[in-house]
Protein backbone atom coordinates (compact mmCIF):
# COMPACT_ATOMS: atom_id res chain seq x y z
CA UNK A 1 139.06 98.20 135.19
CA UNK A 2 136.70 95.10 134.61
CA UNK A 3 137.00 94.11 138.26
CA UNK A 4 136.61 97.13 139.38
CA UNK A 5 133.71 97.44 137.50
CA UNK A 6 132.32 94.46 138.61
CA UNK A 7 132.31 94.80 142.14
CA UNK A 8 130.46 98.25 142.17
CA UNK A 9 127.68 97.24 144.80
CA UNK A 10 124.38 98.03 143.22
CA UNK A 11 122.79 97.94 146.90
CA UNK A 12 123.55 100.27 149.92
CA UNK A 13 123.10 97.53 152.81
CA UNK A 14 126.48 95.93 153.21
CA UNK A 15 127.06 92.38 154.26
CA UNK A 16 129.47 91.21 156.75
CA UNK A 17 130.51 87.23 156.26
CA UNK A 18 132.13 85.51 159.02
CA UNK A 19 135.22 83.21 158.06
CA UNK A 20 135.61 80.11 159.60
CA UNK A 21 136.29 76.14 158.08
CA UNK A 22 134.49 76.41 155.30
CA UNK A 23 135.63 79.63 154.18
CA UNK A 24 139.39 79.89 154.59
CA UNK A 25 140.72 80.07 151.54
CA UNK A 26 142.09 82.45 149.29
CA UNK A 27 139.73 81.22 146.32
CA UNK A 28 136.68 81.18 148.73
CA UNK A 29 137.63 84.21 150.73
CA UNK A 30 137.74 86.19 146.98
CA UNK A 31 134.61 83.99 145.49
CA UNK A 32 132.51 85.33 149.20
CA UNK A 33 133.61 88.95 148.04
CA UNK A 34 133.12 89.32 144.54
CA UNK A 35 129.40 87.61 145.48
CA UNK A 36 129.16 90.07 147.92
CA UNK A 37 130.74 90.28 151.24
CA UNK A 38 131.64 93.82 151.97
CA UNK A 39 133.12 93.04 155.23
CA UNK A 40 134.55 89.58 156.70
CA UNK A 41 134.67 88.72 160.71
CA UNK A 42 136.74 86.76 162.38
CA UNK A 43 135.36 84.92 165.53
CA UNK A 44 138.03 84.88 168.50
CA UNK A 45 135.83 82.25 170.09
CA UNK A 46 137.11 79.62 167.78
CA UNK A 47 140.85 78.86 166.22
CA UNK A 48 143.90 80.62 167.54
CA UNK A 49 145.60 83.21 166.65
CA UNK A 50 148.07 81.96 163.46
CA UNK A 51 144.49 81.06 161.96
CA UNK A 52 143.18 84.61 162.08
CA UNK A 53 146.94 85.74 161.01
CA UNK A 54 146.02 83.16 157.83
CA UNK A 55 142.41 84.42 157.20
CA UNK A 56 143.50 88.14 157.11
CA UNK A 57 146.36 87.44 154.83
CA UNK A 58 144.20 85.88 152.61
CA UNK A 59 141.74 88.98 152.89
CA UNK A 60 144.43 91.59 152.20
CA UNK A 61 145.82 89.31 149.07
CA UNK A 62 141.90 89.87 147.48
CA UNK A 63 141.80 93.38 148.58
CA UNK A 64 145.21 94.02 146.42
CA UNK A 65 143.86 91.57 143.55
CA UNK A 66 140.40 93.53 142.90
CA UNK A 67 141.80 97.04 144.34
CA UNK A 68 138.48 97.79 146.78
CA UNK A 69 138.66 98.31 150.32
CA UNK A 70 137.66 95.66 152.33
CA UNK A 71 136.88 96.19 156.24
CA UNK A 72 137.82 93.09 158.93
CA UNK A 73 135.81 92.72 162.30
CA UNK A 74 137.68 90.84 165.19
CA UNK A 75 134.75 89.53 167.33
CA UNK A 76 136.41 89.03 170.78
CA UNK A 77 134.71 85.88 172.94
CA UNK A 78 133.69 88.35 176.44
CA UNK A 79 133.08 86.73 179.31
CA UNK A 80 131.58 82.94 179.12
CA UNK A 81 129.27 82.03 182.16
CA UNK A 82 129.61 78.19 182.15
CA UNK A 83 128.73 75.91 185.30
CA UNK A 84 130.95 72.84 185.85
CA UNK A 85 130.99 69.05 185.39
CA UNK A 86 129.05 66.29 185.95
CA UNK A 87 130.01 62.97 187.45
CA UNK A 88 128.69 60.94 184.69
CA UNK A 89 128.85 64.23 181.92
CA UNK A 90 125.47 65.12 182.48
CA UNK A 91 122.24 65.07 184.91
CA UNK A 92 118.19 65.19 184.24
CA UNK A 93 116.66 68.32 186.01
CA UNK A 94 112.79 67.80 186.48
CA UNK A 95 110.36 70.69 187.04
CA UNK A 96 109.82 71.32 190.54
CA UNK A 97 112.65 69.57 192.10
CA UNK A 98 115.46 72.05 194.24
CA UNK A 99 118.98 72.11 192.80
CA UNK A 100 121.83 73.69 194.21
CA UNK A 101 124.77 76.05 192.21
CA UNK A 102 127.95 76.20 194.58
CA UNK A 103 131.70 77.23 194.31
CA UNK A 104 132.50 73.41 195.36
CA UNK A 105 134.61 72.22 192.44
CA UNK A 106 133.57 68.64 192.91
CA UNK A 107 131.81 67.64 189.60
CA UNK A 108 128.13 68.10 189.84
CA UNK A 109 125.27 65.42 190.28
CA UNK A 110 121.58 65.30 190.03
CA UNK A 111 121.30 67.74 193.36
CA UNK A 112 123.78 70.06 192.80
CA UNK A 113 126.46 71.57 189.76
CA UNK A 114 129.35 73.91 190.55
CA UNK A 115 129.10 77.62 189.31
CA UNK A 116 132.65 78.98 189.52
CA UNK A 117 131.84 82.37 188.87
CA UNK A 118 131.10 83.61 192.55
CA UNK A 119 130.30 87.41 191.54
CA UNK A 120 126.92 85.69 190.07
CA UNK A 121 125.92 84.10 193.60
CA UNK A 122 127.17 88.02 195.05
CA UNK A 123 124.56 89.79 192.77
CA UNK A 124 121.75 86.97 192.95
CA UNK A 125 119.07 87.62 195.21
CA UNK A 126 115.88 85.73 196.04
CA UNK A 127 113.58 85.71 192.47
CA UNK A 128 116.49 85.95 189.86
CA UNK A 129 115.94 83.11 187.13
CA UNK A 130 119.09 81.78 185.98
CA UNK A 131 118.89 80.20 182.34
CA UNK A 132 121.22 77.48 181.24
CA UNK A 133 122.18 75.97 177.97
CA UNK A 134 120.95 78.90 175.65
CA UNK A 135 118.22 79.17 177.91
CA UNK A 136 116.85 75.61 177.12
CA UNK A 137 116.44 74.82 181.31
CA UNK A 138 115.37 77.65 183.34
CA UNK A 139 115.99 77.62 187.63
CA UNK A 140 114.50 80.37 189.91
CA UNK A 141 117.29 81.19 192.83
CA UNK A 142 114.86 80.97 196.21
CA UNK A 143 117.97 81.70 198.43
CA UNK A 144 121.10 82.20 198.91
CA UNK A 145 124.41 81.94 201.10
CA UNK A 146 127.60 83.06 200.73
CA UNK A 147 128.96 80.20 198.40
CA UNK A 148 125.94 78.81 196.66
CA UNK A 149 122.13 79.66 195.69
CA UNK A 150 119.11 77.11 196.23
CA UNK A 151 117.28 77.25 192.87
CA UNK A 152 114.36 75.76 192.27
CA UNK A 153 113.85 74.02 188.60
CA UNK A 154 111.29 75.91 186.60
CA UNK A 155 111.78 74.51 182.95
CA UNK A 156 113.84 70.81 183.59
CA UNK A 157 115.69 69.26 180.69
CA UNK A 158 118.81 67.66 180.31
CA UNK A 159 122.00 69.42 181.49
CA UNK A 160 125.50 68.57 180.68
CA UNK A 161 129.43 69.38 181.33
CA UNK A 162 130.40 73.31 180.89
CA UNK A 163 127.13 74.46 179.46
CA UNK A 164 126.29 78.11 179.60
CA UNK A 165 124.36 80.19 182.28
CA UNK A 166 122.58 83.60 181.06
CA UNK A 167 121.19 85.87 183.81
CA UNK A 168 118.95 88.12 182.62
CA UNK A 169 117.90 90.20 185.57
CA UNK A 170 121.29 90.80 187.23
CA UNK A 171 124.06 93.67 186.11
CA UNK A 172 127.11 91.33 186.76
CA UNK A 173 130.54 93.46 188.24
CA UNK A 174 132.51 91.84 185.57
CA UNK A 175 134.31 93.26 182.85
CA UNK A 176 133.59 93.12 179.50
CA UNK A 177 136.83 92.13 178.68
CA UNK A 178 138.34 88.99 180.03
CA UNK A 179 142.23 88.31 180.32
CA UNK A 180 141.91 86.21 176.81
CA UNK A 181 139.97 89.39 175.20
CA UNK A 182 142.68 91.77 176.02
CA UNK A 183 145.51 89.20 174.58
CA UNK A 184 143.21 88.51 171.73
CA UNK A 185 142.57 92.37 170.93
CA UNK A 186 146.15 92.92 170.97
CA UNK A 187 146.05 90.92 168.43
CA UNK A 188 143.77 92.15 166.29
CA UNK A 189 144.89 95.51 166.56
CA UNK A 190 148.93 93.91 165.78
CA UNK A 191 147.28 92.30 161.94
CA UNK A 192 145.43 95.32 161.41
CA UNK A 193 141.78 94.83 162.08
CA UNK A 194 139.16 97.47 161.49
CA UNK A 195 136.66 96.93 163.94
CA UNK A 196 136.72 94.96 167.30
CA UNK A 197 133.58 93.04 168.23
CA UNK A 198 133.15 93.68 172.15
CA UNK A 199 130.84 91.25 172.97
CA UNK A 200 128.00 91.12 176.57
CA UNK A 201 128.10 94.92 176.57
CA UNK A 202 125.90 96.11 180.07
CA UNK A 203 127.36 99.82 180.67
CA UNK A 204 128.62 102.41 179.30
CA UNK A 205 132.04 101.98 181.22
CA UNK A 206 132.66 98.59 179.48
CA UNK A 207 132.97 100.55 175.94
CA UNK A 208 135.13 102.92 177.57
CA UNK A 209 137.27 100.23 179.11
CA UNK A 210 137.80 99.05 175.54
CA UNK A 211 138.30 102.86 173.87
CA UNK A 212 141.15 103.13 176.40
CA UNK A 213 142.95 100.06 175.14
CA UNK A 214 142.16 100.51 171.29
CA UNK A 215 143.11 104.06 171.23
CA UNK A 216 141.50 104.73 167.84
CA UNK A 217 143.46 102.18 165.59
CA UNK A 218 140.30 100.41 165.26
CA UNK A 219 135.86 100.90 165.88
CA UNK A 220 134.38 99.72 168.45
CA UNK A 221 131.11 98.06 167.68
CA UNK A 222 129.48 97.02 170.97
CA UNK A 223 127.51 94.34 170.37
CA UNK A 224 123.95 94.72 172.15
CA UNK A 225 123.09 90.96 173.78
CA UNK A 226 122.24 91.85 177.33
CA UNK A 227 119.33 93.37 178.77
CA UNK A 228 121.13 95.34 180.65
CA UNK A 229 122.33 97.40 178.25
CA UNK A 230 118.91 98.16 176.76
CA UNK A 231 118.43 100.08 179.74
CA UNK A 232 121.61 102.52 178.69
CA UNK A 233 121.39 101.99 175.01
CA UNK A 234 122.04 106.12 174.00
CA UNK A 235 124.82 105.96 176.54
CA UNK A 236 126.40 103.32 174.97
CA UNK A 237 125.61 104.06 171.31
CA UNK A 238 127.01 107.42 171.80
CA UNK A 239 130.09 106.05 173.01
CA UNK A 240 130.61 103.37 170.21
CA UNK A 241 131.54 103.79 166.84
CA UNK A 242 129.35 101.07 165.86
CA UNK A 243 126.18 98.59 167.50
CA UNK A 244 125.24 95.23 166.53
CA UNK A 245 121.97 93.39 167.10
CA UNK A 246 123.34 90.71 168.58
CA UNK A 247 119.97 88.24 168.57
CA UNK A 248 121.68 84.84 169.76
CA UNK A 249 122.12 86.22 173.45
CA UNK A 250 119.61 88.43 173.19
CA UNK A 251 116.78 86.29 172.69
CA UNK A 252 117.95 83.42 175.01
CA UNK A 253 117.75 86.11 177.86
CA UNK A 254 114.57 88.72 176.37
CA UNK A 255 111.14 86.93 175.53
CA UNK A 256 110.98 86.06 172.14
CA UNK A 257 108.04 88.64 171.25
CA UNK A 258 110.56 91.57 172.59
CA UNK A 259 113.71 90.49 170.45
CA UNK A 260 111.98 92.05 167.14
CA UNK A 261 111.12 95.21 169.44
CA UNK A 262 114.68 95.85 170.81
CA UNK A 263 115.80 95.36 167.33
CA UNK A 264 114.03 98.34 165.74
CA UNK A 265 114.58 100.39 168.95
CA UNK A 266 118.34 99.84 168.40
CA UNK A 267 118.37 100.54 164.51
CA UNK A 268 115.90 103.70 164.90
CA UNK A 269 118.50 104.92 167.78
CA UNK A 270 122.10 104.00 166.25
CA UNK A 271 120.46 105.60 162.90
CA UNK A 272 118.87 109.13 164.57
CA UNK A 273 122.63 109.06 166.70
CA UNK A 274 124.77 108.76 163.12
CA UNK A 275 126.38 105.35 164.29
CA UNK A 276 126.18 102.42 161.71
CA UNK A 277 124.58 99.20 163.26
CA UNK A 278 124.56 95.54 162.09
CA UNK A 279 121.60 92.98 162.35
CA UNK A 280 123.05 89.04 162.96
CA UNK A 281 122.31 86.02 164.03
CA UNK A 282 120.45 83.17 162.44
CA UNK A 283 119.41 85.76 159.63
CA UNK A 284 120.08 82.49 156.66
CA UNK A 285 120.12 80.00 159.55
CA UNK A 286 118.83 77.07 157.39
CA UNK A 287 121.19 77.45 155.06
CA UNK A 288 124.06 76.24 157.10
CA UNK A 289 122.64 72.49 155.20
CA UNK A 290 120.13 73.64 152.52
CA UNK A 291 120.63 75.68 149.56
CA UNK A 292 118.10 77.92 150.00
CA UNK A 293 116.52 79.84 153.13
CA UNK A 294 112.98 79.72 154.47
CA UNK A 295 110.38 82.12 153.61
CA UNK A 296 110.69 83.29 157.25
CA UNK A 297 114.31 84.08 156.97
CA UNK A 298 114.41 86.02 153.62
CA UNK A 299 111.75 88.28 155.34
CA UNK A 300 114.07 88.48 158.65
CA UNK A 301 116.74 89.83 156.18
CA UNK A 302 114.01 92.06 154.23
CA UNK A 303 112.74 93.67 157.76
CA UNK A 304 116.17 94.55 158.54
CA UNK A 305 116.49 96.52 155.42
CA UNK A 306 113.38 98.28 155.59
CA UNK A 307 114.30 99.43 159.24
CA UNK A 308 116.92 101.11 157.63
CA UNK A 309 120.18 98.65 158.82
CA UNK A 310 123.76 99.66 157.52
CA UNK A 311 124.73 95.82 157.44
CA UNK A 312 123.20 92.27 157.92
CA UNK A 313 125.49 89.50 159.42
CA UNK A 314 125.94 85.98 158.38
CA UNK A 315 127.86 84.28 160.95
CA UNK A 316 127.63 79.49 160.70
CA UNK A 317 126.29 80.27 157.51
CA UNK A 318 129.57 81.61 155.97
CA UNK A 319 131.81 80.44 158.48
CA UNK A 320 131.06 76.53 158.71
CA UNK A 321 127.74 75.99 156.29
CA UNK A 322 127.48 73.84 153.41
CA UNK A 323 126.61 76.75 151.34
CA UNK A 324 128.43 79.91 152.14
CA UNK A 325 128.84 81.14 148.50
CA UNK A 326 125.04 80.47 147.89
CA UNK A 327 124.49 82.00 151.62
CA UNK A 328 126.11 85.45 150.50
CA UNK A 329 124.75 85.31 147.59
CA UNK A 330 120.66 85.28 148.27
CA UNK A 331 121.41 87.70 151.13
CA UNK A 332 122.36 90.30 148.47
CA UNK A 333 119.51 89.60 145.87
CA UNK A 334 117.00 90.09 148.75
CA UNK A 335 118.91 93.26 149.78
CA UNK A 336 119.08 94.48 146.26
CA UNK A 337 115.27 93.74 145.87
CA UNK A 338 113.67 95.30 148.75
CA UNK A 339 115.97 98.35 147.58
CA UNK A 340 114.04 98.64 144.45
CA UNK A 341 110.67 99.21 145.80
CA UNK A 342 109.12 102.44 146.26
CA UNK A 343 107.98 100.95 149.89
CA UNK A 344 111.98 101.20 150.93
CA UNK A 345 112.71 104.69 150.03
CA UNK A 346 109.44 106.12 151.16
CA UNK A 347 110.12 104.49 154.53
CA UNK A 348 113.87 106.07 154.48
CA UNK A 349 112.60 109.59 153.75
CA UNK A 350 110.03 109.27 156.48
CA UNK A 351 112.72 108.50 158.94
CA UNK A 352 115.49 110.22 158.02
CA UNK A 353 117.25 112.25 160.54
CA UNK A 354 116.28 116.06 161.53
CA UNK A 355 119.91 117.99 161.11
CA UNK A 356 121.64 118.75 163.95
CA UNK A 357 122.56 122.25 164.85
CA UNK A 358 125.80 122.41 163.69
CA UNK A 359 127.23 123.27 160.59
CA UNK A 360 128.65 119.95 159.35
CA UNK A 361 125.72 118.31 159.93
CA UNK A 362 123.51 120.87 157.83
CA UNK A 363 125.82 120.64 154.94
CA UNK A 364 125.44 117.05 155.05
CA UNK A 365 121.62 117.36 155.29
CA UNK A 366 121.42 119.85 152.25
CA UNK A 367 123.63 117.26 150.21
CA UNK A 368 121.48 114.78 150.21
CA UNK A 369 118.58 117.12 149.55
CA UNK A 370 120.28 118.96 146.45
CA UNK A 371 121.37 115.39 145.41
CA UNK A 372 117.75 113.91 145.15
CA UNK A 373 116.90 117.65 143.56
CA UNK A 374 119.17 117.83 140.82
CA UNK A 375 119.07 113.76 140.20
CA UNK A 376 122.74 113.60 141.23
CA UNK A 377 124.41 110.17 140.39
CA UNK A 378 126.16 110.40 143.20
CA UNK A 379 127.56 112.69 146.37
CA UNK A 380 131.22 112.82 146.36
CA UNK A 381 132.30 113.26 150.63
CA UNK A 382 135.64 113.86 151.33
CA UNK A 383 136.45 112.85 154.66
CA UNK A 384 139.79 112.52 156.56
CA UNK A 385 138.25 110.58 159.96
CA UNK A 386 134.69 109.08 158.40
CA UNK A 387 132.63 111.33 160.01
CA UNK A 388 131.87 113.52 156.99
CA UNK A 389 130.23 109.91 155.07
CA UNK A 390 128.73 108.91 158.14
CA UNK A 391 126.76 111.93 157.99
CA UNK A 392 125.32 111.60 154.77
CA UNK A 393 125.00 108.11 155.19
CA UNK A 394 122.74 108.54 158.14
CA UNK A 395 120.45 110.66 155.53
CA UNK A 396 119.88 107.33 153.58
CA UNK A 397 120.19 109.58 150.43
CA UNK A 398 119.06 108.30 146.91
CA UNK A 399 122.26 108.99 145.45
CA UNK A 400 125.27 106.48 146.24
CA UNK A 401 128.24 107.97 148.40
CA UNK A 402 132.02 108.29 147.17
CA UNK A 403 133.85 108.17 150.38
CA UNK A 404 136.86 109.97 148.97
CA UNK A 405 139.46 109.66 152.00
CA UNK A 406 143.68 109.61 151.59
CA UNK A 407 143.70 106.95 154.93
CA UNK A 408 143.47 103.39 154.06
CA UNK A 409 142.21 102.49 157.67
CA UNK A 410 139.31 105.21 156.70
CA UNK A 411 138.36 103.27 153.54
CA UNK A 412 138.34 99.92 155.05
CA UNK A 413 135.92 101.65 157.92
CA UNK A 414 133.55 102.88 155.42
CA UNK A 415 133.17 99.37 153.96
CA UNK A 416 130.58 98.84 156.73
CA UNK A 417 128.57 101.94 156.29
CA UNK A 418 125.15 102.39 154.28
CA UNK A 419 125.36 103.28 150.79
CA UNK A 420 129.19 104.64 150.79
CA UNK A 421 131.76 103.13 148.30
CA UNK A 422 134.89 103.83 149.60
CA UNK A 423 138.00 105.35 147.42
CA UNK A 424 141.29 105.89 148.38
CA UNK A 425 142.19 109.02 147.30
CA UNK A 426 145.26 111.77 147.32
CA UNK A 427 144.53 114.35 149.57
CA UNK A 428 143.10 117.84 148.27
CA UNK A 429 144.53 120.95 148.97
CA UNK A 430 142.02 123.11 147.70
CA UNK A 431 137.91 123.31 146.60
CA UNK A 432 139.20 122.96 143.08
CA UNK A 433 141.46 119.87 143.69
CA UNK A 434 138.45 118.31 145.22
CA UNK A 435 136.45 118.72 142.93
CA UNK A 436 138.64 117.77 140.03
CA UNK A 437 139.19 114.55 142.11
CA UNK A 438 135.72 113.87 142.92
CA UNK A 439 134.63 114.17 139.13
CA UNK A 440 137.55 111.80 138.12
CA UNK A 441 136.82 108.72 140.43
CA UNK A 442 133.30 109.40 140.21
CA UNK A 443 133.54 108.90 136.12
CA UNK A 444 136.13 105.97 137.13
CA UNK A 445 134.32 103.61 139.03
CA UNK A 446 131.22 103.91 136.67
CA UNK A 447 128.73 106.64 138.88
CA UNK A 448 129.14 109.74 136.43
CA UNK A 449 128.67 110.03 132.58
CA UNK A 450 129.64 113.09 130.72
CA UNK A 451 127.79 116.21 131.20
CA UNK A 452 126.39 114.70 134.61
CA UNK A 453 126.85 116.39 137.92
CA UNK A 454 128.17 115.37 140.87
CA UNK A 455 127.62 116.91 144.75
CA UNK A 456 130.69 117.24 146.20
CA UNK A 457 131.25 117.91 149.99
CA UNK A 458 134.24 118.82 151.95
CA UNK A 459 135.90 120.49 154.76
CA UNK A 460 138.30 123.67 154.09
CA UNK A 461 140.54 124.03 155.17
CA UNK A 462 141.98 121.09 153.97
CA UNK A 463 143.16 118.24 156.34
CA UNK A 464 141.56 119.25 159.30
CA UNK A 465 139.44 116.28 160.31
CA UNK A 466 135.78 116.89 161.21
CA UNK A 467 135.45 120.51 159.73
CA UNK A 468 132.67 120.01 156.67
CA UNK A 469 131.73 122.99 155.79
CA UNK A 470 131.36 123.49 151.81
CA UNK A 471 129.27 122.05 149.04
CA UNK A 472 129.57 122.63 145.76
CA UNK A 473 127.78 121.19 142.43
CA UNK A 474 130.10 120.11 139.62
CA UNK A 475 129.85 118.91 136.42
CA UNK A 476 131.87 116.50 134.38
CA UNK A 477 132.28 118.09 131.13
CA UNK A 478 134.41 116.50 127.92
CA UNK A 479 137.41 118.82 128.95
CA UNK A 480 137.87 116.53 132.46
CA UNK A 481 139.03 113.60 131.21
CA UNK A 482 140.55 110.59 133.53
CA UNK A 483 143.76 110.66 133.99
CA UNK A 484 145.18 107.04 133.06
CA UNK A 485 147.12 106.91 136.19
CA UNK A 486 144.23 107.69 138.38
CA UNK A 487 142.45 104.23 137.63
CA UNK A 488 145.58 102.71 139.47
């Protein structure tokens, strides 16, 4: 019961760590979530698969030892624009000078550098900048043939072997998913992940792509790093079961003054369309060797919360920092402080949501309203699928969430979304049973006291997902005691 207790989240913004060398152990991998990690990533662009295997053991071992759902996001790597070699490793572009990107494998030299990808040099035309090495050098393509483009050098710098190439004004005909995603989802999906990363989302069609293969045994949270897919953003929400504001691409290929607008655009959408979304990148970036963050990043993490984000991301920080412990641990004071003032909620009752016209979403609505009413210490939702927490959740209520669900898989889902602590729970067959449940774990994980009331929505009838349709008000009175054996 203590560490059950004791890892009751006092904030509603979860915190996703990413594992990595520093933090691939089973003592550090429990020490990251009993600080606060509510969900842990694994990044497919680094180690192989036996090390994932490894790292999600160790996961599953804490989730057994302190009995709370814990969810697991396999980032996959997407497709890596790289040019080639260099004769001596590396060449000096200056400002002004031509340069030439071909499909000549010969290693490159201070004139020219191979670009194997030829579906860039397809969609290129005359004007397109092409930015290279996290947009460090910058080259404007003047022409083009069929097997190379004549760029002129706009920003110069130093450019070396296998560096990256962004292209922020062209919609490449490439999937989403490369050969090494699709083997490396497979795997995922084989040790039981809960969400799959899709990374350099540009349409619509590359979410589907993925829904196809995952076949619902895990979310799909498209991560939002190309222009592109700015331009489709409801599309591509509404087709995803989660977003991420992926900021690393993002702002090597959007001006730095429009990254912070795209970021509230994305939040205000994926919140108004009921979908949880993730801030990352660089949030504690300093922190990867000091043991504290700037004054600018605390406030990068506080601005996320005030917009309203279901989760914040810490991804060298955790994964191969110096200070990954103290990393998750500032990230949740600041969370847990800019969800004490008044500022916060007003701004999350100004934007919540209008109800949609239907009838789960209504009841859903009204929760959260009767909950802040009656001073509610929590609303119990009983959900089979998610979707009946996700809909409060998008409220932003006052009042914590019990996500009350008999699926596992469900539980470890809801670890990412705002404000819901997640129970695995026998299913009801019947208002009563519900109820009778919801008051129990409610009054066992330390939300209800005696005599306090509880708002309790479901779906009846029972076991059919995504019908919510009843709310009821109940009260834990003296005579509803805990059952021992439901504390197991």
């Amino acid at each position: 019961m203590a560490a059950r207790e004791r890892l009751r989240r006092s904030r509603r913004t979860k915190i996703v760590a990413t594992l990595g060398p520093a933090s691939s152990t089973p003592e550090m991998i429990q020490r990251l979530f009993v600080t606060g990690a509510d969900v842990f990533r694994l990044n497919f662009s680094h180690g192989d698969h036996a090390d994932h295997a490894e790292r999600m053991a160790m996961i599953r071992e804490a989730e057994v030892k302190y009995r709370r759902p814990i969810g697991v996001l396999a980032d996959v790597q997407g497709p890596k624009l790289r040019v080639g070699r260099f004769s001596g490793g590396g060449v000096f572009l200056k400002p002004g000078q031509d340069f030439r990107l071909d499909l000549n494998p010969t290693p490159g030299d201070g004139q020219r550098a191979t670009l194997p990808h030829p579906e860039i040099i397809a969609a290129a035309q005359a004007g397109a900048t092409l930015l290279l090495d996290d947009g460090k050098l910058r080259l404007q393509v003047v022409r083009k043939g069929p097997d190379y483009l004549e760029t002129v050098v706009a920003v110069g710098g130093r450019l070396t072997d296998r560096k990256g190439v962004n292209v922020p004004d062209i919609v490449l005909p490439i999937p989403a998913l490369t050969a090494k995603d699709r083997a490396d989802l497979a795997f995922a999906l084989e040790i039981g992940c809960d969400f799959i990363g899709l990374s350099f989302v540009q349409r619509p069609e590359d979410v589907q792509e993925a829904r196809d293969l995952v076949q619902g045994r895990a979310w799909i949270i498209s991560k939002l790093e190309k222009p592109q897919a700015l331009d489709r953003l409801d599309e591509i929400i509404a087709l995803s079961d989660a977003v991420m504001v992926a900021r690393g691409d993002l702002g090597v290929e959007l001006p730095p003054e429009a990254v912070p607008i795209a970021q509230k655009r994305i939040v205000r959408r994926a919140r108004q369309m009921g979908k949880p979304v993730i801030v990352a990148t660089q949030m504690l970036e300093s922190m990867i060797t000091a043991p504290t963050p700037t004054r600018a990043e605390a406030s990068d993490v506080a601005t996320a919360v005030y917009d309203g984000a279901d989760a914040v991301m810490l991804s060298a920080e955790t994964a191969a920092g110096q200070y990954p412990l103290e990393a998750v641990a500032i990230m949740d004071r600041i969370i847990d402080r800019v969800e004490q003032d008044g500022g916060w909620r007003e701004n999350m009752d100004r934007t919540r949501p209008e109800a949609e016209h239907a009838t789960s979403d209504a009841i859903c609505h009204a929760a959260a309203e009767v909950a802040q009413t009656i001073e509610a210490p929590a609303i119990a939702a009983l959900t089979q699928s998610a979707r009946t927490a996700l809909r409060i959740s998008r409220q932003r209520p006052v009042a914590p969430i019990l996500g009350l669900t008999p699926s596992e898989e469900v539980a470890r889902r809801l670890a990412l979304a705002w404000g819901v602590h997640a129970v695995v729970s026998p299913p009801a067959h019947s208002m009563t049973e519900a109820v009778g449940q919801a008051l129990l774990l409610a009054r066992r994980d330390g939300f209800l006291e005696f005599d306090q009331s509880v708002v309790v929505v479901a779906g009846v009838p029972f076991g059919q997902a995504g019908a919510t349709n009843a709310l009821r008000v109940a009260t834990l009175t003296r005579e509803r005691r805990p059952d021992p054996e439901d504390a197991g």
